[in-house]
C-alpha atoms as a PDB file:
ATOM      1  CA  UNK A   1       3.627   6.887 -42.413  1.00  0.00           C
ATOM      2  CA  UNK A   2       4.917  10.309 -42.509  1.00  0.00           C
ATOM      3  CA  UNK A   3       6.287  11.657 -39.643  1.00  0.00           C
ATOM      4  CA  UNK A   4       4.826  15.403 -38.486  1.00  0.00           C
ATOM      5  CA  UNK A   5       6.994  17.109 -35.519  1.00  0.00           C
ATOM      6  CA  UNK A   6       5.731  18.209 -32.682  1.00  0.00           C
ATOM      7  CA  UNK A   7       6.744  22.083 -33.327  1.00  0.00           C
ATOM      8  CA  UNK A   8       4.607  21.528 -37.062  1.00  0.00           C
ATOM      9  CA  UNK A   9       2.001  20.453 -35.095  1.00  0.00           C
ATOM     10  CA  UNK A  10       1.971  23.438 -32.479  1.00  0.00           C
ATOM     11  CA  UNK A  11       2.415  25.372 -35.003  1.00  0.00           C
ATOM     12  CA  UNK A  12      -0.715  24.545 -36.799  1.00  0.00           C
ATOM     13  CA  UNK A  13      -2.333  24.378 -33.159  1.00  0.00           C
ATOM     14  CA  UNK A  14      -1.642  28.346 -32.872  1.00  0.00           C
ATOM     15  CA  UNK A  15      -2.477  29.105 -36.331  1.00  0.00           C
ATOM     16  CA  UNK A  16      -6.042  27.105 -35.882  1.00  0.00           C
ATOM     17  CA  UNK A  17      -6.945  27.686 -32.328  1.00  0.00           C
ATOM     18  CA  UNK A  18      -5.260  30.930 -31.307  1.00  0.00           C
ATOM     19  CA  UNK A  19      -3.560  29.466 -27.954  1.00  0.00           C
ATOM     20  CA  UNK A  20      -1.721  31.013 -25.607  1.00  0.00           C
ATOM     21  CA  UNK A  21       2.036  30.615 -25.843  1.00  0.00           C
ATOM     22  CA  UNK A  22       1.791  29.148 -22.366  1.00  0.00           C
ATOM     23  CA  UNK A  23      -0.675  25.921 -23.225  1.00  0.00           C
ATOM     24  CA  UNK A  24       1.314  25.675 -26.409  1.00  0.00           C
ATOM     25  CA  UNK A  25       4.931  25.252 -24.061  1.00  0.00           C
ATOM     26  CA  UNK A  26       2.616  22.807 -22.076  1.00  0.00           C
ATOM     27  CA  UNK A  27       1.696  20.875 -24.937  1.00  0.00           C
ATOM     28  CA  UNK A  28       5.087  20.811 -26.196  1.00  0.00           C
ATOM     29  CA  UNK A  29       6.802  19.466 -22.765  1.00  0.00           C
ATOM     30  CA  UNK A  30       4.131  17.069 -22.346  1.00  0.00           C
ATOM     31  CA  UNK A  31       4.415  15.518 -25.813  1.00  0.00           C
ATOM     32  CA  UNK A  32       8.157  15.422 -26.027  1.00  0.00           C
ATOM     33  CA  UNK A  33       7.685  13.127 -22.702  1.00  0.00           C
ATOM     34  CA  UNK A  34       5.780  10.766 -24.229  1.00  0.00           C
ATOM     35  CA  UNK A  35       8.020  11.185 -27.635  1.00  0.00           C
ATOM     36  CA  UNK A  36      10.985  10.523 -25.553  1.00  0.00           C
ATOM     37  CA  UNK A  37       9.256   7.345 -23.786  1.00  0.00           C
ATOM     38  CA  UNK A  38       7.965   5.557 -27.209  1.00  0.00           C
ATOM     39  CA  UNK A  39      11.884   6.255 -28.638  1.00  0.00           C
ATOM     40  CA  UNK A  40      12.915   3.725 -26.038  1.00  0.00           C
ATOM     41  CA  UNK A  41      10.028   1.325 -27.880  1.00  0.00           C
ATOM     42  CA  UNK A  42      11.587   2.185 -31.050  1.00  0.00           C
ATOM     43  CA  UNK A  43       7.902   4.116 -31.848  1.00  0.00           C
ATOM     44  CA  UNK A  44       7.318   7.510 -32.849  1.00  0.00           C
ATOM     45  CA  UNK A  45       4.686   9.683 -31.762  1.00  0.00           C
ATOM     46  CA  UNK A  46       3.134   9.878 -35.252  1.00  0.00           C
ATOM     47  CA  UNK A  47       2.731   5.948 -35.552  1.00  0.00           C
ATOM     48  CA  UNK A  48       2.310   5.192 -31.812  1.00  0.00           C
ATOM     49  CA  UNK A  49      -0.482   2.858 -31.172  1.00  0.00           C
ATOM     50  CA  UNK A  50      -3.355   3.136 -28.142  1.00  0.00           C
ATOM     51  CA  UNK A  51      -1.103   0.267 -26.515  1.00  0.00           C
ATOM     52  CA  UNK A  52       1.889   2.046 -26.690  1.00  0.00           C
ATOM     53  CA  UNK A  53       0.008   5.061 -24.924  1.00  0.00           C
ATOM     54  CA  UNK A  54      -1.721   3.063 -22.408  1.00  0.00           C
ATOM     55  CA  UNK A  55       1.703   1.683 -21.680  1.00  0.00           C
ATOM     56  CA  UNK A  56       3.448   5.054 -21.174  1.00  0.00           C
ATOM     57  CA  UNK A  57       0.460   6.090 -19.039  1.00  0.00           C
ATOM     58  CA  UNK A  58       0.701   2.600 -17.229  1.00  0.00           C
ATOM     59  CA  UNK A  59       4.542   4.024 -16.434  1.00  0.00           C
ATOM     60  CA  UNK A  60       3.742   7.446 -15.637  1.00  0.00           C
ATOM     61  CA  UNK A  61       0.884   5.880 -12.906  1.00  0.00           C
ATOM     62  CA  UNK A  62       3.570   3.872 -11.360  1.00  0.00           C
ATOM     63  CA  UNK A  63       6.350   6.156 -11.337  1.00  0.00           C
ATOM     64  CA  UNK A  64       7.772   8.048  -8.587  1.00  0.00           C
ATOM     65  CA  UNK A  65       6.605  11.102  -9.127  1.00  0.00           C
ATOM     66  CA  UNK A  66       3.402  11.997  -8.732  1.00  0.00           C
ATOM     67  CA  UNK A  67       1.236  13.670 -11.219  1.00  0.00           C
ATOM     68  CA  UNK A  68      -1.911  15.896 -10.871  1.00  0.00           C
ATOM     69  CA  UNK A  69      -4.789  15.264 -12.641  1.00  0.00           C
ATOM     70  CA  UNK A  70      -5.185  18.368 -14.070  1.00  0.00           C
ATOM     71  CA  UNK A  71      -1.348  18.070 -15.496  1.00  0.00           C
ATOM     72  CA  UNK A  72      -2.649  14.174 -16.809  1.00  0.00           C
ATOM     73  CA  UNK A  73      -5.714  15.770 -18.116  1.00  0.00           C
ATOM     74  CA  UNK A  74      -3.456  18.461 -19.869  1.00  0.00           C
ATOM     75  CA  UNK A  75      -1.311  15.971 -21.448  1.00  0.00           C
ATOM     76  CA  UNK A  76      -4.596  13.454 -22.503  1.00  0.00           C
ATOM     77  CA  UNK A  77      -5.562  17.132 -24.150  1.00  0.00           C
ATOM     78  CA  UNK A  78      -2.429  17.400 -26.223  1.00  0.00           C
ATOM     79  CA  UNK A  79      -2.350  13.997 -27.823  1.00  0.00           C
ATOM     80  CA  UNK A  80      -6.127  13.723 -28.824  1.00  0.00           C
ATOM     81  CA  UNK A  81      -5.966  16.923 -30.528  1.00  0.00           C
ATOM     82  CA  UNK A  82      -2.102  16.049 -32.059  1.00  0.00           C
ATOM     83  CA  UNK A  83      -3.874  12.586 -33.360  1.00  0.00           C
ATOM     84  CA  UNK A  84      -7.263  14.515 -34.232  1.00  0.00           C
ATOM     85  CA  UNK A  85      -5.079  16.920 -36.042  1.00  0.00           C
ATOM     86  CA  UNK A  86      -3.040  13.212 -38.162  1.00  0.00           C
ATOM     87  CA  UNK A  87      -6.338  12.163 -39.012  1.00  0.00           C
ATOM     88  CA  UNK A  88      -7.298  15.816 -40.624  1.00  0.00           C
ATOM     89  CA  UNK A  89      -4.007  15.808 -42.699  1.00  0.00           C
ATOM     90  CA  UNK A  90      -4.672  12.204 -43.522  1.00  0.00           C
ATOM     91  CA  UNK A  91      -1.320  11.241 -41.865  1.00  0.00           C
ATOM     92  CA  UNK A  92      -2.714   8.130 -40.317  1.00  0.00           C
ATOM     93  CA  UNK A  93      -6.565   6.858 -40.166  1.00  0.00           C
ATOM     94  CA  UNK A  94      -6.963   6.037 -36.594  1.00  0.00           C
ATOM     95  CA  UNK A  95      -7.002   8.258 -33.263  1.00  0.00           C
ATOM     96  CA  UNK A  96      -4.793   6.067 -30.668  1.00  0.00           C
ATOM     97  CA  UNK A  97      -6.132   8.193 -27.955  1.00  0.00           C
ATOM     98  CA  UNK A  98      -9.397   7.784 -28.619  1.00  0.00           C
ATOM     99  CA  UNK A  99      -9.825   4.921 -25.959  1.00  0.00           C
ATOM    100  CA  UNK A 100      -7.866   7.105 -23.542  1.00  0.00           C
ATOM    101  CA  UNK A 101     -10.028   8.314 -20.511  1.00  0.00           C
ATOM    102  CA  UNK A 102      -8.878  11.547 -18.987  1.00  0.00           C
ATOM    103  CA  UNK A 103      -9.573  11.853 -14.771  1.00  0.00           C
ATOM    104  CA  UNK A 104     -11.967  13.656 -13.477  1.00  0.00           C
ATOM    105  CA  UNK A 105     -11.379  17.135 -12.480  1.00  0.00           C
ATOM    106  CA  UNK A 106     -12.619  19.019  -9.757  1.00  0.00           C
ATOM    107  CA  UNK A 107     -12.096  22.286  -9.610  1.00  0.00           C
ATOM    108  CA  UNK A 108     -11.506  23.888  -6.357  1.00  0.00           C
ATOM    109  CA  UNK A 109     -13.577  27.025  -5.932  1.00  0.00           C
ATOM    110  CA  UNK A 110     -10.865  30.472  -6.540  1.00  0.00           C
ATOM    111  CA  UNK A 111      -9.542  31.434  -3.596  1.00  0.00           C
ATOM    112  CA  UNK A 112     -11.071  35.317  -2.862  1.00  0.00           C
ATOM    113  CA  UNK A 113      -9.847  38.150  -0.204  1.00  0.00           C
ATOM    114  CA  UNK A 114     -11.942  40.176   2.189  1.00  0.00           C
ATOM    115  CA  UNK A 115     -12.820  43.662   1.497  1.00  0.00           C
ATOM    116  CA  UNK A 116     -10.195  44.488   3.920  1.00  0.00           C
ATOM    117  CA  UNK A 117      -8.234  42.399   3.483  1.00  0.00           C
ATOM    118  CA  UNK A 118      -7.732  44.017  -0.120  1.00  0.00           C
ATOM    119  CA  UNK A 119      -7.786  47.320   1.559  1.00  0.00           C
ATOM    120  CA  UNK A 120      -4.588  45.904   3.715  1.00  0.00           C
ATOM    121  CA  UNK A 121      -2.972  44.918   0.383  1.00  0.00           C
ATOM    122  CA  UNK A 122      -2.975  47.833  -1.153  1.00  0.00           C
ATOM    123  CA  UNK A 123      -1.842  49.960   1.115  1.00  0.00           C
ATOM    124  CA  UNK A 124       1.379  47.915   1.982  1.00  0.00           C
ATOM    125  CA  UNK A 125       4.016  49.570  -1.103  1.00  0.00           C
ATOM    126  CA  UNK A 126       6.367  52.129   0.287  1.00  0.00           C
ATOM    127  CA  UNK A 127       5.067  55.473  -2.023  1.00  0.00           C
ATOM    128  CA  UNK A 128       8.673  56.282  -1.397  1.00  0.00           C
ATOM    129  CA  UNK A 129      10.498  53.847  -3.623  1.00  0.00           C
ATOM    130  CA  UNK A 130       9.869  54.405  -7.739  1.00  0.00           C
ATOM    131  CA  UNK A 131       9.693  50.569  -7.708  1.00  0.00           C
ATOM    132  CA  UNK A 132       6.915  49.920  -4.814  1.00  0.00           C
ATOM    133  CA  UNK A 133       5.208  53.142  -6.009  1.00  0.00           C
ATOM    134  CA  UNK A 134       4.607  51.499  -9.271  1.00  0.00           C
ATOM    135  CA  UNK A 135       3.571  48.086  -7.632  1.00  0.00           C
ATOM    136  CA  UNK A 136       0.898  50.359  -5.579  1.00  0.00           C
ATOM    137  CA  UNK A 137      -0.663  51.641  -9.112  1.00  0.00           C
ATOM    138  CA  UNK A 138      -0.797  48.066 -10.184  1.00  0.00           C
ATOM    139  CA  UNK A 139      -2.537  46.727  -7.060  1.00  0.00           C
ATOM    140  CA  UNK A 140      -5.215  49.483  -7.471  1.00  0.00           C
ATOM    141  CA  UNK A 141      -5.497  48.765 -11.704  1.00  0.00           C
ATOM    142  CA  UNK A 142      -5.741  44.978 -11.110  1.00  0.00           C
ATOM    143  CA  UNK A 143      -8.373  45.604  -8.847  1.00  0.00           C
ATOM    144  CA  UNK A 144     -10.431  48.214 -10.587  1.00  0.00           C
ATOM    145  CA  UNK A 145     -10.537  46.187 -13.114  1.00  0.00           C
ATOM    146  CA  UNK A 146      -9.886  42.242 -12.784  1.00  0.00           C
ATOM    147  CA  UNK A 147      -7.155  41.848 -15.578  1.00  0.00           C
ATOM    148  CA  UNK A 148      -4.927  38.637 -15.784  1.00  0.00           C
ATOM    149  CA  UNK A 149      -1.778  38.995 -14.719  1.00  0.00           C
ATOM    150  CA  UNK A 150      -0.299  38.349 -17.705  1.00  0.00           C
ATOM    151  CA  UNK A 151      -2.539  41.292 -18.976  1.00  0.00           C
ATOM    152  CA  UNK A 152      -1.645  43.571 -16.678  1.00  0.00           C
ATOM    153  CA  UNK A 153       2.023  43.426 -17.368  1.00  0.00           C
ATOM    154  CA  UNK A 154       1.609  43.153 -21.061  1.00  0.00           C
ATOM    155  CA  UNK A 155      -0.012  46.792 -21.075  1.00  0.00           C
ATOM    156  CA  UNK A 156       1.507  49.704 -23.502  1.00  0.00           C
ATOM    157  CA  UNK A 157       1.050  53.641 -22.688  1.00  0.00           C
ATOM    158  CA  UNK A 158      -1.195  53.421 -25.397  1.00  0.00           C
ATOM    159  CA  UNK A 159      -3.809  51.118 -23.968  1.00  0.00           C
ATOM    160  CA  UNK A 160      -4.874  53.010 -21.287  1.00  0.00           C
ATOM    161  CA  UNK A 161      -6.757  56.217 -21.632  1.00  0.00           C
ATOM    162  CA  UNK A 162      -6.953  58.203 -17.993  1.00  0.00           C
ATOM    163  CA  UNK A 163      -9.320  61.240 -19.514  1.00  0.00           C
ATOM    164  CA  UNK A 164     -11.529  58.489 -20.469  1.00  0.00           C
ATOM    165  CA  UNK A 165     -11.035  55.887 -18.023  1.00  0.00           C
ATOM    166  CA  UNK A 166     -11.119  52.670 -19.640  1.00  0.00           C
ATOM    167  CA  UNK A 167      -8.012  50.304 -20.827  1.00  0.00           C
ATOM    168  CA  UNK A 168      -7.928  48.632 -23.607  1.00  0.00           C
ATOM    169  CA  UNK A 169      -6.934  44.823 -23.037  1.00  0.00           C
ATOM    170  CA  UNK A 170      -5.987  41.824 -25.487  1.00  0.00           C
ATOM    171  CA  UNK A 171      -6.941  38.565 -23.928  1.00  0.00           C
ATOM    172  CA  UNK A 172      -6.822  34.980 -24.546  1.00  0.00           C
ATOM    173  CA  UNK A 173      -7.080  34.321 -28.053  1.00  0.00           C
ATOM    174  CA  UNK A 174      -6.114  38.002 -28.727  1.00  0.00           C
ATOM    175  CA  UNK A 175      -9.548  39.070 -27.891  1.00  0.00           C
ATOM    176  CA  UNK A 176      -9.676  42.716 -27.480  1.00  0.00           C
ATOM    177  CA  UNK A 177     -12.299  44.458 -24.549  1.00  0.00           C
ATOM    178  CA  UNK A 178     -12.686  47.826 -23.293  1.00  0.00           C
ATOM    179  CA  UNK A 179     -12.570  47.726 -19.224  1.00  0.00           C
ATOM    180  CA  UNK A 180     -13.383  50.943 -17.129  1.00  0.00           C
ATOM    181  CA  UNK A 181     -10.667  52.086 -15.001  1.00  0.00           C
ATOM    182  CA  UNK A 182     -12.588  53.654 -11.604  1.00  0.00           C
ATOM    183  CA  UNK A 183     -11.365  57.375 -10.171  1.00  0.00           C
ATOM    184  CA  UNK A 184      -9.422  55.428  -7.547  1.00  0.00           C
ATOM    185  CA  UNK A 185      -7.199  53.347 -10.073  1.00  0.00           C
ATOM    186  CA  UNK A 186      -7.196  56.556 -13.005  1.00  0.00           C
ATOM    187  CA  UNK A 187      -5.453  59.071  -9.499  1.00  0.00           C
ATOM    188  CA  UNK A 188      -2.881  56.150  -9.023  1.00  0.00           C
ATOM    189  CA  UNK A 189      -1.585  55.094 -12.077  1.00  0.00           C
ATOM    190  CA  UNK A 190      -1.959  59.288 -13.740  1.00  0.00           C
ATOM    191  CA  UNK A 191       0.420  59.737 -10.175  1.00  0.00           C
ATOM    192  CA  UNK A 192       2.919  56.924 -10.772  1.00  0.00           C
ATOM    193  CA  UNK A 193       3.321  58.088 -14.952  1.00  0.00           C
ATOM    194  CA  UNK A 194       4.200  61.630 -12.999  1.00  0.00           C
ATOM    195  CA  UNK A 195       6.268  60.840 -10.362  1.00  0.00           C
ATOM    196  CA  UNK A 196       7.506  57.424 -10.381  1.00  0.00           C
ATOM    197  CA  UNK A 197       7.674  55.928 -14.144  1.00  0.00           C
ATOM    198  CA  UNK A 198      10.407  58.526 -15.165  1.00  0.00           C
ATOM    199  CA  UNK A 199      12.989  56.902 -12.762  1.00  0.00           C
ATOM    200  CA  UNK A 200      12.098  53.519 -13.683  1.00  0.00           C
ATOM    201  CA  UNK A 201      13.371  54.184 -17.209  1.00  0.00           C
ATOM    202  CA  UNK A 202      16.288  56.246 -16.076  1.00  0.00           C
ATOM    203  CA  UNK A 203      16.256  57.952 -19.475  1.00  0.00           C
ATOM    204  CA  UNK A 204      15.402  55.521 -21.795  1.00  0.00           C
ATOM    205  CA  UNK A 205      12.404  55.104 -24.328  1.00  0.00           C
ATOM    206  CA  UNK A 206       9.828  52.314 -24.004  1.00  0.00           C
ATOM    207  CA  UNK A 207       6.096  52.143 -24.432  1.00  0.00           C
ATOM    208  CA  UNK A 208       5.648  49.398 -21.608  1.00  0.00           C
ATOM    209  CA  UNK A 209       3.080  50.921 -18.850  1.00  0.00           C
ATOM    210  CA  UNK A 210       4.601  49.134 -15.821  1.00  0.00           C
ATOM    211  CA  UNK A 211       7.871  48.215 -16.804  1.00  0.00           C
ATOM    212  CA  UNK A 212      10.546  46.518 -14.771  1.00  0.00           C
ATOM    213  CA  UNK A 213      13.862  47.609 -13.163  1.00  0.00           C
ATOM    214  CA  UNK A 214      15.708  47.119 -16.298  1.00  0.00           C
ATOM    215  CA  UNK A 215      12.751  49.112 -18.371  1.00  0.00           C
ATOM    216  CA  UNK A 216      11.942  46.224 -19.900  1.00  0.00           C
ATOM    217  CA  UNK A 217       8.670  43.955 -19.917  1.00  0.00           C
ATOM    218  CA  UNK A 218       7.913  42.342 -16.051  1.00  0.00           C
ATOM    219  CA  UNK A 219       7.703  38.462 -16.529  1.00  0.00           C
ATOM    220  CA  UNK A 220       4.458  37.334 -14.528  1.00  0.00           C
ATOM    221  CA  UNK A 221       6.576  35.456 -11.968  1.00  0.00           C
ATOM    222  CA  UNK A 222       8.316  38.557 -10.996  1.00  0.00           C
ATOM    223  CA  UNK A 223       4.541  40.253 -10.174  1.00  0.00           C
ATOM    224  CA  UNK A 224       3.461  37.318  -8.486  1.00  0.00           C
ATOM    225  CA  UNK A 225       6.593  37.817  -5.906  1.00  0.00           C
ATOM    226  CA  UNK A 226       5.758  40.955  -5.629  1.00  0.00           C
ATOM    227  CA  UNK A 227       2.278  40.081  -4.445  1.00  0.00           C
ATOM    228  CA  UNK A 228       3.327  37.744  -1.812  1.00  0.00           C
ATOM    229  CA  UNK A 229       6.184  40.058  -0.531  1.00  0.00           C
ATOM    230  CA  UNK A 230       2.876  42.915  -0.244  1.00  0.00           C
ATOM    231  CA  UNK A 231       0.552  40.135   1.433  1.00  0.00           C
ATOM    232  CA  UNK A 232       3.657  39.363   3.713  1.00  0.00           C
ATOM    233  CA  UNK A 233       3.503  42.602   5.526  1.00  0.00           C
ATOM    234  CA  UNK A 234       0.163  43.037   5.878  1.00  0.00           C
ATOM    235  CA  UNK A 235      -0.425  39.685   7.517  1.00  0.00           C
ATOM    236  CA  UNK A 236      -2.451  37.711   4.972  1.00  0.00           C
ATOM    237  CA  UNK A 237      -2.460  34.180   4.534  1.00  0.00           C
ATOM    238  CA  UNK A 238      -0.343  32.713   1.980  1.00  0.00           C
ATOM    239  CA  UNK A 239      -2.840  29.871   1.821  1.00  0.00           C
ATOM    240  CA  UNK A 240      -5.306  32.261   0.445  1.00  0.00           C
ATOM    241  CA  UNK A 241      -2.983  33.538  -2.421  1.00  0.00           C
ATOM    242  CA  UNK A 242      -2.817  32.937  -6.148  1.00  0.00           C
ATOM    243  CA  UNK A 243      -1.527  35.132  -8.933  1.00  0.00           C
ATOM    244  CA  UNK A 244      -5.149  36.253  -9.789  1.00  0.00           C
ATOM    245  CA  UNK A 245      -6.336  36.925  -6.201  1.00  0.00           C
ATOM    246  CA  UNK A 246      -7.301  40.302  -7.169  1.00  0.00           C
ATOM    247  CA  UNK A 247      -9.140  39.138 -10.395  1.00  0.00           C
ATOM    248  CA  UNK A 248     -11.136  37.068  -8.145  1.00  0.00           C
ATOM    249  CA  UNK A 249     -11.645  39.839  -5.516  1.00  0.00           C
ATOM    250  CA  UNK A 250     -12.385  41.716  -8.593  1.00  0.00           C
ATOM    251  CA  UNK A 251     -14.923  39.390  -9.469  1.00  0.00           C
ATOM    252  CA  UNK A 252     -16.787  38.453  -6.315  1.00  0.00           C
ATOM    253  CA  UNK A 253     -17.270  42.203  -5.053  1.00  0.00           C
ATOM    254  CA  UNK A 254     -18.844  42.919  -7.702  1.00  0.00           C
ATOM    255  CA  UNK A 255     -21.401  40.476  -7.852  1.00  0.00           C
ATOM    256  CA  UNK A 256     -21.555  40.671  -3.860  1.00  0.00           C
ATOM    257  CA  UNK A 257     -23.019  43.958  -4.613  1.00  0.00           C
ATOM    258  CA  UNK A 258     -25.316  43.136  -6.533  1.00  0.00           C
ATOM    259  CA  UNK A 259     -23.420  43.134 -10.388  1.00  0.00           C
ATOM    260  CA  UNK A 260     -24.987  40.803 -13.303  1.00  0.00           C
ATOM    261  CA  UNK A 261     -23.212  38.376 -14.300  1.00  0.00           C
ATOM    262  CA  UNK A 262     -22.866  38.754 -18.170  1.00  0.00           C
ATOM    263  CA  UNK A 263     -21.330  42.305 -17.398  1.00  0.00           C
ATOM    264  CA  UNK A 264     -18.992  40.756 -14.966  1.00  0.00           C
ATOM    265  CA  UNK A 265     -18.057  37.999 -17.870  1.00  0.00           C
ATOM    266  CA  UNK A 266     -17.571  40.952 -20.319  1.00  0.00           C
ATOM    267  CA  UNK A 267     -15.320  42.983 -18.271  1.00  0.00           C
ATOM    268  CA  UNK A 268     -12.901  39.372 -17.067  1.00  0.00           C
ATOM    269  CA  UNK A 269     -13.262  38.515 -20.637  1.00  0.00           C
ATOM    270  CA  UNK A 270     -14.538  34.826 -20.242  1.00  0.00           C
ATOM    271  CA  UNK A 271     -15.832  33.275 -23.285  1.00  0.00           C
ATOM    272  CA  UNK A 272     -18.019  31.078 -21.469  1.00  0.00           C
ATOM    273  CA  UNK A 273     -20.493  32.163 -18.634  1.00  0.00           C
ATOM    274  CA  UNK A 274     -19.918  28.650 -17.028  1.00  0.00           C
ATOM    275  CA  UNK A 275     -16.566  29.987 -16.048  1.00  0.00           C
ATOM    276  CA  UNK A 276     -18.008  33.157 -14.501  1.00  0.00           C
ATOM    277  CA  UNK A 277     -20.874  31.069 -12.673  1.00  0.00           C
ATOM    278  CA  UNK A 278     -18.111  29.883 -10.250  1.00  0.00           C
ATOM    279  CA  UNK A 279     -17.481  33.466  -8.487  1.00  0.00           C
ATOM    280  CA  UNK A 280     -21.653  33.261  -7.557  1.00  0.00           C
ATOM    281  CA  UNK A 281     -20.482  30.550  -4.948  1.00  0.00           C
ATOM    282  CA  UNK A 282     -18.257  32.363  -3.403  1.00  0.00           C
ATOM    283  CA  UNK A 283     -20.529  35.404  -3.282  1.00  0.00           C
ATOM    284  CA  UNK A 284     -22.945  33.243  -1.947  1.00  0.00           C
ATOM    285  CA  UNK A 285     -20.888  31.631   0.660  1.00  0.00           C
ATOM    286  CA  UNK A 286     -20.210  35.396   2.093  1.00  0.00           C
ATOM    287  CA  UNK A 287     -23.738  36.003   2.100  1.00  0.00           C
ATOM    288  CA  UNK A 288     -24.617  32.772   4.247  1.00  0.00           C
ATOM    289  CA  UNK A 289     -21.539  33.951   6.445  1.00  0.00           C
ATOM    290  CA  UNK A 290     -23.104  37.523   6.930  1.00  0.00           C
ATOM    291  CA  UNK A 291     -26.810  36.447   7.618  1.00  0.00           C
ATOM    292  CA  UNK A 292     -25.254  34.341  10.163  1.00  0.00           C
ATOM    293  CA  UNK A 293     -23.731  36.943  11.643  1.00  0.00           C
ATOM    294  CA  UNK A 294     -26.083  39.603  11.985  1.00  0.00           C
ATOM    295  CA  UNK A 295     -29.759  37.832  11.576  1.00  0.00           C
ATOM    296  CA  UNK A 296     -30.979  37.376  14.754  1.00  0.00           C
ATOM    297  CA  UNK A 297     -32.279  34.038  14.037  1.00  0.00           C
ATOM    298  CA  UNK A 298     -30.058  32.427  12.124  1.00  0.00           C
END
């Protein structure tokens, strides 16, 4: 049997499916696990049979470490499409993992802040400091407009038009959509290109809209600190934080105002309106909250 690495594999993966580089590095430490555990078998990946994989999942069960089901869902993901993928290329004839049942999943409804509580958050950076200053003009463009994360910091001068007011984004699967920006976001992010940007870069030339202390491109991780250090001082719960908590803020405002739903999928960018659909529950959660507060009956 010829043997296909895993980075040939991925590679075709990307080329095929257009995934992120993030679920490709997931697929890629997942599979060299099980790679790793069949080379103690004397098995390779490629010729690995569905006992062989029943036996590393056997391990993996009774291990010490525990393991989510999403992250054993993940990896269940990776090797049905890496043995789907053998079978295309006529590598081998069989699909080992094709007896392999993933766990069930349930997904815990995104985790959304108040009104003021958003209000609170974006008001904590210091207008003072070049770096908080351009943290503020984030908060207010995530927002106005529900980007990723990874979008957000991702963004180039040249993908945001202020006299228009919308921002070009590439999403998952490099799908491009225009999102309006909202006067409050265009007078914070037109201030921080003025006053704040121009220190940032301390002289030097780059095309990145937010960039970092070093003028470079912010890794996510960095935002996400910055988040929590913001929710820190104005006295939210950690416990109600994520990296997208003002995607889904984004998200269930709107639609607790009263926005469709297929023009809320268009402007997060979800392929699927399934995905959307889970934001109505929270809406409708605040709604049962508010007619219990003020309906005289309830």
């Amino acid at each position: 049997m010829e043997a296909l690495s895993i980075d040939q594999f991925l590679d075709s993966l990307w080329l095929e499916r257009g995934l992120s580089q993030n679920t490709l590095e997931s697929y890629r430490h997942d599979l060299r696990l099980v790679e790793i555990f069949l080379a103690t078998r004397l098995v390779s990946l490629c010729s690995a049979s569905s006992l062989d994989l029943i036996d590393y999942f056997s391990c993996r069960l009774s291990g010490e470490k525990e393991y989510k089901n999403a992250s054993t869902a993940r990896l269940m993901s990776a090797l049905r499409r890496y043995y789907q993928y053998l079978c295309r290329e006529k590598i081998r004839e069989d699909d080992p993992s094709a007896k392999l049942e993933s766990p069930k999943i349930i997904k815990p409804l995104p985790k959304s802040l108040s009104e003021s509580e958003v209000d609170g958050l974006l008001s904590s950076p210091d207008l003072t400091d070049s770096v908080q200053f351009r943290d503020k003009a984030m908060l207010e463009l995530l927002y106005a407009t529900g980007l990723r994360v990874s979008e957000l910091v991702g963004l180039s001068m040249e993908e945001i038009n202020l006299k228009q007011g919308v921002v070009r984004v590439t999403g998952k699967g490099d799908k491009t959509r225009l999102v309006p920006l909202g006067e409050e976001a265009i007078y914070w992010v037109e201030r921080y290109i003025e006053e704040a940007r121009p220190d940032l870069l301390k002289g030097q030339s780059s095309d990145v809209l937010f960039p970092s202390r070093r003028a470079t491109v912010m890794v996510r991780q960095t935002f996400w600190h910055r988040i929590k250090f913001y929710a820190q001082l104005c006295g939210i719960d950690k416990e109600a934080l994520s990296p997208h908590v003002l995607r889904h803020a984004f998200a269930t405002h709107l639609l607790n105002y009263g926005a469709d739903l297929r023009v809320v999928q268009m402007l997060l960018g979800h392929s699927n309106l399934s995905t959307t659909q889970i934001y109505t529950h929270i809406a409708q959660d605040r709604l049962k909250e508010l007619h219990q507060e003020h309906h005289p009956r309830a």
